[in-house]
C-alpha atoms as a PDB file:
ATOM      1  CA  UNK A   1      81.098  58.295 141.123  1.00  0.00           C
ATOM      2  CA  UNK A   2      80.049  56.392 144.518  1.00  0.00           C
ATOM      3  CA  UNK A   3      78.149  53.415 145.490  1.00  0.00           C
ATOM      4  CA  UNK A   4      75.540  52.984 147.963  1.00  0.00           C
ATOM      5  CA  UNK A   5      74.491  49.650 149.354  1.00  0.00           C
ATOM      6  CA  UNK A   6      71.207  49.132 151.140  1.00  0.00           C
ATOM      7  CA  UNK A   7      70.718  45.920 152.960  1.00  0.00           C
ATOM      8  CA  UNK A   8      67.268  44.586 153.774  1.00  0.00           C
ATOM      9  CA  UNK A   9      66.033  41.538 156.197  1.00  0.00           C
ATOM     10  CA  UNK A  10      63.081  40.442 158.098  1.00  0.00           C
ATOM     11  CA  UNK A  11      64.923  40.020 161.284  1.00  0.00           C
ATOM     12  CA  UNK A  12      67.152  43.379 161.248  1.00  0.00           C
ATOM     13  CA  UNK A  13      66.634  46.870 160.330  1.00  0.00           C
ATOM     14  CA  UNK A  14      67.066  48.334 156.714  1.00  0.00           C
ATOM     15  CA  UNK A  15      70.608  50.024 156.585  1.00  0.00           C
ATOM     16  CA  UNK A  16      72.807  51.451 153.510  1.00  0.00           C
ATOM     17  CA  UNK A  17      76.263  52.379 153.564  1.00  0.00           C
ATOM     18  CA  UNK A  18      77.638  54.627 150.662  1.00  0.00           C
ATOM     19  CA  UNK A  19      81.196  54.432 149.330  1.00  0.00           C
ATOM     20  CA  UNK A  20      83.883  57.345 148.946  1.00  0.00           C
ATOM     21  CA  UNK A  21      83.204  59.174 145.578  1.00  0.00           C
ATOM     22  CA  UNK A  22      85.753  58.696 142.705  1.00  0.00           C
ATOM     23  CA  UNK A  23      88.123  61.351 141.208  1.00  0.00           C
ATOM     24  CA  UNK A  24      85.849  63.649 138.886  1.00  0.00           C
ATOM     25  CA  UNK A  25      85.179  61.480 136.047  1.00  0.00           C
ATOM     26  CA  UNK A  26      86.793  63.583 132.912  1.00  0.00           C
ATOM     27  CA  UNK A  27      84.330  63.945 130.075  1.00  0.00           C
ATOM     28  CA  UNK A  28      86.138  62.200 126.634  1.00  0.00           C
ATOM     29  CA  UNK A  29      87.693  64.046 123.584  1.00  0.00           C
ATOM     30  CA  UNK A  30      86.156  64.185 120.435  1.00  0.00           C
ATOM     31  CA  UNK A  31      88.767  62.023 118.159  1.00  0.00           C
ATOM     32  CA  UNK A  32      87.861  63.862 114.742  1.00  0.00           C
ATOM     33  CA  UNK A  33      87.119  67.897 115.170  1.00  0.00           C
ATOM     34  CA  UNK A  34      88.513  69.038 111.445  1.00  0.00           C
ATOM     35  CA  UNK A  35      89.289  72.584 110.821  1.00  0.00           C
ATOM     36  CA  UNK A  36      85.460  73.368 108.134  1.00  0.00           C
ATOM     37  CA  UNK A  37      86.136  74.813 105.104  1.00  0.00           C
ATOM     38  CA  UNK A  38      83.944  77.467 103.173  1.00  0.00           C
ATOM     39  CA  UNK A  39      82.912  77.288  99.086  1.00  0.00           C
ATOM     40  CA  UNK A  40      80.828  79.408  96.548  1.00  0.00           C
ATOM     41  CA  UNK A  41      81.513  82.651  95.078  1.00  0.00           C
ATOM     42  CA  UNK A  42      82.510  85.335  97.605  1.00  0.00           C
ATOM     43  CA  UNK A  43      80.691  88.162  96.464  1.00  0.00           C
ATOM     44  CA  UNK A  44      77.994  90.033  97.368  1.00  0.00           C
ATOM     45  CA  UNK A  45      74.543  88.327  96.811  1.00  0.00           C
ATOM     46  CA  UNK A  46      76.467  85.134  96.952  1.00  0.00           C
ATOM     47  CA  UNK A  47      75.974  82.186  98.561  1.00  0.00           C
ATOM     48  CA  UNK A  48      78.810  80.379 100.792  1.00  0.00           C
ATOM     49  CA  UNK A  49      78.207  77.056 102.352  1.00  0.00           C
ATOM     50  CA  UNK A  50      80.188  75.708 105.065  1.00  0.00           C
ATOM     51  CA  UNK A  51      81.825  72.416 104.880  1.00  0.00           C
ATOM     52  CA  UNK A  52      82.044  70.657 108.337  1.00  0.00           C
ATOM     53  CA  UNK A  53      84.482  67.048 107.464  1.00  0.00           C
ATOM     54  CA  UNK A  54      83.456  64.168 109.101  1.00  0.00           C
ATOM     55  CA  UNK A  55      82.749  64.579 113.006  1.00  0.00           C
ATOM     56  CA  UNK A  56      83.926  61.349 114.757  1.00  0.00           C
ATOM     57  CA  UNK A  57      82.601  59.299 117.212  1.00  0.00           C
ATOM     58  CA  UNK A  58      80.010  59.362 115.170  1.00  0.00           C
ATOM     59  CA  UNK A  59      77.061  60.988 115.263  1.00  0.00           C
ATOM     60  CA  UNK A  60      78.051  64.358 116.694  1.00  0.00           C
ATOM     61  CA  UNK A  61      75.891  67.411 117.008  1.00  0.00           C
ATOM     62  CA  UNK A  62      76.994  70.406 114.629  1.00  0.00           C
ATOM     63  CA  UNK A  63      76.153  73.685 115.169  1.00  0.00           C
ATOM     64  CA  UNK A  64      77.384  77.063 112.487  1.00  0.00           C
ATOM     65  CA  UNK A  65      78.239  80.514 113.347  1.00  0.00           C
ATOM     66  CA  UNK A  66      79.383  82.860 110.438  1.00  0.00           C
ATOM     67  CA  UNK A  67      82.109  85.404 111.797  1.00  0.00           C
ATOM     68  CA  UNK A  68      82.251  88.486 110.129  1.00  0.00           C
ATOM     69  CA  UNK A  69      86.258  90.089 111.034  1.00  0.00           C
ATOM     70  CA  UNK A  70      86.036  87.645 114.276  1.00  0.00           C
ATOM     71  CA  UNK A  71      82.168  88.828 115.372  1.00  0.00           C
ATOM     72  CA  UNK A  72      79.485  86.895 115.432  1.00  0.00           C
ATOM     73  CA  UNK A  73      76.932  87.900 112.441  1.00  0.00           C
ATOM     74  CA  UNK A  74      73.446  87.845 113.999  1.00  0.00           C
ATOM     75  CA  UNK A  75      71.278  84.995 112.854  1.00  0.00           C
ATOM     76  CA  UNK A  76      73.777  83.341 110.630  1.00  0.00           C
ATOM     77  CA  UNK A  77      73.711  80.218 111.942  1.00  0.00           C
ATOM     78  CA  UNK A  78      72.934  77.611 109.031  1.00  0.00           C
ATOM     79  CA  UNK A  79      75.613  75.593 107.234  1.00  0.00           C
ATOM     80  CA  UNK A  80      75.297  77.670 104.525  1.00  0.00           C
ATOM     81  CA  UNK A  81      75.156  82.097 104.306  1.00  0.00           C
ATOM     82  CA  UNK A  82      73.787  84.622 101.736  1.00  0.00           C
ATOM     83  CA  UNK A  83      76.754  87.401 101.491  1.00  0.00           C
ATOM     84  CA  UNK A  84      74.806  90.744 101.618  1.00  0.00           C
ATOM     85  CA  UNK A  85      76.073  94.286 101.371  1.00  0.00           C
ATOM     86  CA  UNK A  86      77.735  94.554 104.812  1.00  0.00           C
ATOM     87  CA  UNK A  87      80.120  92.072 104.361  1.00  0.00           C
ATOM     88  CA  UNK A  88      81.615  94.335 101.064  1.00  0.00           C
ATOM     89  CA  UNK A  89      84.958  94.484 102.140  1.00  0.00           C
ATOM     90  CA  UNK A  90      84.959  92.790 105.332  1.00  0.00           C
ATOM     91  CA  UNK A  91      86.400  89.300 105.909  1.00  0.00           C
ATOM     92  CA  UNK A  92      83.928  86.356 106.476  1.00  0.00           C
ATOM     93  CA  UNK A  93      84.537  82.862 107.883  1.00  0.00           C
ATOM     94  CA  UNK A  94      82.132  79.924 109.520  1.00  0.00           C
ATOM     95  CA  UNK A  95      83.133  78.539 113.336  1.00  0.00           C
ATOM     96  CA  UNK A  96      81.243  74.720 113.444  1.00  0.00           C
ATOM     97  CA  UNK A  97      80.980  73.485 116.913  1.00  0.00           C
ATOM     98  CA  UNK A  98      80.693  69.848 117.798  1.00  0.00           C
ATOM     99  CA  UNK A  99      79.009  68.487 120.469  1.00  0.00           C
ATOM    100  CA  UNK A 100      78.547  64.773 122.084  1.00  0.00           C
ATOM    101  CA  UNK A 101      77.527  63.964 125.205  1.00  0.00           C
ATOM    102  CA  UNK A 102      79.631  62.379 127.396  1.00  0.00           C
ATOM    103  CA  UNK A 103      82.705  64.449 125.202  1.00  0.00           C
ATOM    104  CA  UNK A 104      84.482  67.752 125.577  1.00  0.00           C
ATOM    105  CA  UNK A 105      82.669  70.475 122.798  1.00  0.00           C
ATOM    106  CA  UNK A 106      84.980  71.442 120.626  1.00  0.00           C
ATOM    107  CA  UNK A 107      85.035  74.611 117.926  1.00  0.00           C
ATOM    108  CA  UNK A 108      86.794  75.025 115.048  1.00  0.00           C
ATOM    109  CA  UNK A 109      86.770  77.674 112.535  1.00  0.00           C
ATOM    110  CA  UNK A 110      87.413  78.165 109.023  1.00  0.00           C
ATOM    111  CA  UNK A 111      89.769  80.339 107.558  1.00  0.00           C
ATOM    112  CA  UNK A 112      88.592  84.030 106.248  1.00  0.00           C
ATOM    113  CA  UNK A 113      87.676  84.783 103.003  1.00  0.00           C
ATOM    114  CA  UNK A 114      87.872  88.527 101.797  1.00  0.00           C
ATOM    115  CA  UNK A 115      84.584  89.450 100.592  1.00  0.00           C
ATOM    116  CA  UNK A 116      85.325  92.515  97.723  1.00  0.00           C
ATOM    117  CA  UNK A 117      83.882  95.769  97.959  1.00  0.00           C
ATOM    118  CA  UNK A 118      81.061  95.989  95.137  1.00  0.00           C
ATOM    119  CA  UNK A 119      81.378  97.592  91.081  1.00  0.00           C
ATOM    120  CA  UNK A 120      79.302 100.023  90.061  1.00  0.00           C
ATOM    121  CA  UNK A 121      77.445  99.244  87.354  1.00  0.00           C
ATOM    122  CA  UNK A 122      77.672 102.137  85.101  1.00  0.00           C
ATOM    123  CA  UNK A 123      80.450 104.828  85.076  1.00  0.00           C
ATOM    124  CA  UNK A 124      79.967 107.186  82.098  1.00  0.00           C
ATOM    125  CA  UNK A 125      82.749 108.746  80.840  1.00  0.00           C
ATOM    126  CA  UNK A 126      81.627 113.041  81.092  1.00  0.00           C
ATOM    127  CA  UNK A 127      81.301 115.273  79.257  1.00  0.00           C
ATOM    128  CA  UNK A 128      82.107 118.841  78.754  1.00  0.00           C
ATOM    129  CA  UNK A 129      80.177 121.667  76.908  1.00  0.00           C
ATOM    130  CA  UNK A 130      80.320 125.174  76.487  1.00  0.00           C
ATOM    131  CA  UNK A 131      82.569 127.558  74.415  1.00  0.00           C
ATOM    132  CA  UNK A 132      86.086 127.083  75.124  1.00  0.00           C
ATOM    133  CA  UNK A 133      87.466 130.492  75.381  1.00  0.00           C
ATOM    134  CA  UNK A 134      88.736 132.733  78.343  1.00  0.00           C
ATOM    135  CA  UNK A 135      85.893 134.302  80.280  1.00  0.00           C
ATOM    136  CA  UNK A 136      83.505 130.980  79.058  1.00  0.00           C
ATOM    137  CA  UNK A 137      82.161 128.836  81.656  1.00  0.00           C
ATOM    138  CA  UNK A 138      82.524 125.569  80.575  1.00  0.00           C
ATOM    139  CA  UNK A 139      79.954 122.603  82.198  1.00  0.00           C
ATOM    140  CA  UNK A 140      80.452 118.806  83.046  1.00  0.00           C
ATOM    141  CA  UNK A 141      77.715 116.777  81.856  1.00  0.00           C
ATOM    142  CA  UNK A 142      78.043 113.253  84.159  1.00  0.00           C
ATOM    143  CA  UNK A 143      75.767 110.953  82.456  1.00  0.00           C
ATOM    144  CA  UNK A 144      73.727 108.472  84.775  1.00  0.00           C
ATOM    145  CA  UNK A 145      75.778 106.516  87.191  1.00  0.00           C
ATOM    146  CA  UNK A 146      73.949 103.359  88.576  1.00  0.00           C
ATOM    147  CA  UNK A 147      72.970 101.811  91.222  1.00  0.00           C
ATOM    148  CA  UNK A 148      71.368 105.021  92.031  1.00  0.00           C
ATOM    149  CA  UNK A 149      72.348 107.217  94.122  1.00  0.00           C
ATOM    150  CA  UNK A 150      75.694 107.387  93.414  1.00  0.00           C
ATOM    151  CA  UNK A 151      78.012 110.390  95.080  1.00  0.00           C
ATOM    152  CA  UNK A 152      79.478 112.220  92.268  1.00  0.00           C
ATOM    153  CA  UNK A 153      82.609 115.272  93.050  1.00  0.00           C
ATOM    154  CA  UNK A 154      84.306 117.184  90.239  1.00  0.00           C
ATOM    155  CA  UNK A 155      87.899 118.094  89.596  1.00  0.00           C
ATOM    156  CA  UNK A 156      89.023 120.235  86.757  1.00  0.00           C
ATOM    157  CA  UNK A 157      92.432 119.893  84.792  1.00  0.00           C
ATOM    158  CA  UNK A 158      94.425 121.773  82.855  1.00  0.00           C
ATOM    159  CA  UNK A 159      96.655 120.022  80.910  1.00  0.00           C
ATOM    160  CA  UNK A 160      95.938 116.840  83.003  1.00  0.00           C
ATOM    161  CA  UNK A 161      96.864 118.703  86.341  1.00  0.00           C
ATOM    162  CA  UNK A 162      94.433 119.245  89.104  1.00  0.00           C
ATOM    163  CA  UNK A 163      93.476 123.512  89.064  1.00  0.00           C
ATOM    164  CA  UNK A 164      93.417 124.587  92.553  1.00  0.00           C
ATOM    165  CA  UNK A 165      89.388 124.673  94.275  1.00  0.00           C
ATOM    166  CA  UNK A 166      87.849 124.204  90.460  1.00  0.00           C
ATOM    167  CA  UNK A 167      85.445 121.433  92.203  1.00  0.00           C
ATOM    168  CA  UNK A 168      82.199 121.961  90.550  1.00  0.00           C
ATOM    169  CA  UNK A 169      80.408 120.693  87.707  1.00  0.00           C
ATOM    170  CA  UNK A 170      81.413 124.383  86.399  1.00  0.00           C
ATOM    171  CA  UNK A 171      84.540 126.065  85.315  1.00  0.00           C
ATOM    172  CA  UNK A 172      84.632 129.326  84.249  1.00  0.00           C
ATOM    173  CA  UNK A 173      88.365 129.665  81.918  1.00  0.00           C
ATOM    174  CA  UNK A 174      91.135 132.480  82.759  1.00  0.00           C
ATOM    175  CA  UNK A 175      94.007 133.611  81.436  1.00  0.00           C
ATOM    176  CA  UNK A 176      95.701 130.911  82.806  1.00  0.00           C
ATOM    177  CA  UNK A 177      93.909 128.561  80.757  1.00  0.00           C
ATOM    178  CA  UNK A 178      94.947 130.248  77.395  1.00  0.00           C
ATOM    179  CA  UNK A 179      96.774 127.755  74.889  1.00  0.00           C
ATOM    180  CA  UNK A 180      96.043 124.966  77.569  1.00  0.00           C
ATOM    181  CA  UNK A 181      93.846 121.936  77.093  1.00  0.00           C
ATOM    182  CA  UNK A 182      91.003 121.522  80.027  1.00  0.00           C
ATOM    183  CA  UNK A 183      89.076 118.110  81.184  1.00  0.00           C
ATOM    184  CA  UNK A 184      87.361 117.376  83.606  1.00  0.00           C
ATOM    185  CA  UNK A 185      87.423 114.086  86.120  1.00  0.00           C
ATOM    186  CA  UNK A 186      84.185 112.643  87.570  1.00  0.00           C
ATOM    187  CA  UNK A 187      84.548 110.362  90.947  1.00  0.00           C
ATOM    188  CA  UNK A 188      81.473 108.254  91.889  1.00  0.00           C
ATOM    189  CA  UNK A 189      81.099 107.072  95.198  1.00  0.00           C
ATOM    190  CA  UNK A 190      78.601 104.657  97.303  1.00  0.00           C
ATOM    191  CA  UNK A 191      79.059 103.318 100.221  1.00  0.00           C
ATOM    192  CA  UNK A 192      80.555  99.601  99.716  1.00  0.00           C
ATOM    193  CA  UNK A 193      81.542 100.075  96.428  1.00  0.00           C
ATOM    194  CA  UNK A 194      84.982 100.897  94.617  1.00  0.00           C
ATOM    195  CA  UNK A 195      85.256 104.864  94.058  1.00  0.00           C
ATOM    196  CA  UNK A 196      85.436 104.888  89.925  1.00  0.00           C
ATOM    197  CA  UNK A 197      87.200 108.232  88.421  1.00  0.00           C
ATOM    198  CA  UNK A 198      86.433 108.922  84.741  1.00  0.00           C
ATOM    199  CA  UNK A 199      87.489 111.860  82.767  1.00  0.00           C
ATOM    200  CA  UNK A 200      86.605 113.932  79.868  1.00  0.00           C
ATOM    201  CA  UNK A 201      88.157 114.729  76.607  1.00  0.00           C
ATOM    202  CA  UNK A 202      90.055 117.397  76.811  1.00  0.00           C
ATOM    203  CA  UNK A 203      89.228 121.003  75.323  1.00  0.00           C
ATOM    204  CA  UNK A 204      91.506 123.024  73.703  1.00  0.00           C
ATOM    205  CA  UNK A 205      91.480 127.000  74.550  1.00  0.00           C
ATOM    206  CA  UNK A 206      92.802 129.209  72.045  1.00  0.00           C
ATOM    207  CA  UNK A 207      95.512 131.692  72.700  1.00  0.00           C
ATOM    208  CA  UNK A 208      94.230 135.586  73.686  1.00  0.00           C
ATOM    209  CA  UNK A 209      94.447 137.376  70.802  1.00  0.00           C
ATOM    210  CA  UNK A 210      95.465 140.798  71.215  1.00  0.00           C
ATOM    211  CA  UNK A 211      92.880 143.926  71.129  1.00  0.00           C
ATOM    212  CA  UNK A 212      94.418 146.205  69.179  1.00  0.00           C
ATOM    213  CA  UNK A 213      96.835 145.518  66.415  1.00  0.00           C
ATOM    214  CA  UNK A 214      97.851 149.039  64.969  1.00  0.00           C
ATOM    215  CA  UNK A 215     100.059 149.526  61.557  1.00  0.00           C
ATOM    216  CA  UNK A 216     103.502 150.684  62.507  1.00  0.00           C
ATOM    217  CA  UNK A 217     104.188 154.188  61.220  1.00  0.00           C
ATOM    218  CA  UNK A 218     105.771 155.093  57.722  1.00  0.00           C
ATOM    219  CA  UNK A 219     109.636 155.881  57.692  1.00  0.00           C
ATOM    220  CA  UNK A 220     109.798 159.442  56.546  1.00  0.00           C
ATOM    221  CA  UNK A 221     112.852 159.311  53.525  1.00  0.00           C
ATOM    222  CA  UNK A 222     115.078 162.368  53.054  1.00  0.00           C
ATOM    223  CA  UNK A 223     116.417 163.238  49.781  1.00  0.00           C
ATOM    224  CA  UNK A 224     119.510 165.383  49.720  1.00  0.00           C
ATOM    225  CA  UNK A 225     119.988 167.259  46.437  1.00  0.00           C
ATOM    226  CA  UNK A 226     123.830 167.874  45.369  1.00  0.00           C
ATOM    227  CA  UNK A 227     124.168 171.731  43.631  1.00  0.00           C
END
């Protein structure tokens, strides 16, 4: 800040003389700048709104980001913010930013809230046809897993543990089968959503039975005759 004086007369000339300038004048602090806090449901779909706390000297210019893991989200920049499938499993939190002029702008931001990944909707249990005998190809029947598509990968069991590279919705049974009870697990995977696994009831394979049975020979009996 400076002053500048200008003198005026009819008998002398027009002058002005300026002061020194002050020290920078430092703008003033904000005396209220609270920490916002978020509300609603955090889920996907949902709707959070941000809760700013009361600003002071009053009135003082708000203005709302929504921070998705620290990063801006593009055009998210009401009070309030409509969760969509990108935040699944992300955290989300609002930074409110106060402005006055004449006073220092100030941010603060909210703590993050963990936005879960997403549920499936429908997760049949499979199951598994075919004739359960060695040499029989057994198939896993699904069922309709929603929302559509859904990513679904196969693993066989025998006797509840994994048999090595049987990975398709088909599993033709061996010998090592025999006497064993085989199920089959379904995993269904999308994008944001949980991976669900679901497995069949088991089926029982029968022992081998053996090809050929024959009768054992007849014991030949000897008589000796005493003379």
């Amino acid at each position: 800040m400076s002053v500048r004086v200008t003198a005026t007369g009819s008998a002398a000339p027009r002058s002005e003389a300026s002061s020194s300038a002050t020290a920078t004048v430092q703008p003033q602090t904000l005396s209220a700048a609270p920490t916002p806090t978020i509300t609603g449901t955090v889920k996907v779909g949902q709707t959070l709104t941000a809760k700013a706390g009361v600003w002071s000297p009053s009135p003082v210019t708000l203005k709302y980001q929504w921070l998705r893991h620290g990063s801006s989200i593009s055009g998210a920049t009401a009070a309030t913010y409509r969760l969509t499938a990108a935040d699944a499993g992300e955290r989300v939190s609002v930074k409110v930013t106060g402005s006055k002029t004449g006073h220092t702008t100030a941010s603060k931001t909210s703590t993050e809230k963990a936005v879960p990944l997403q549920a499936l909707t429908a997760t049949p249990a499979p199951t598994v046809s075919g004739t359960a005998k060695v040499g029989q190809t057994l198939t896993a029947k699904a069922g309709s897993w929603a929302p559509s598509p859904v990513t679904l990968t196969y693993q066989w069991l025998r006797n509840g543990v994994t048999i090595g590279g049987a990975t398709s919705n088909t599993y033709k049974l061996t010998v090592a089968d025999a006497g064993k009870n085989v199920s089959v697990r379904v995993t269904g995977s999308k994008g944001t959503f949980v991976d669900v696994n679901k497995t069949s009831a088991a089926k029982a394979v029968p022992m081998l039975q053996l090809s050929a049975t024959p009768t054992p020979p007849s014991l030949a009996v000897s008589k000796s005759v005493r003379r």
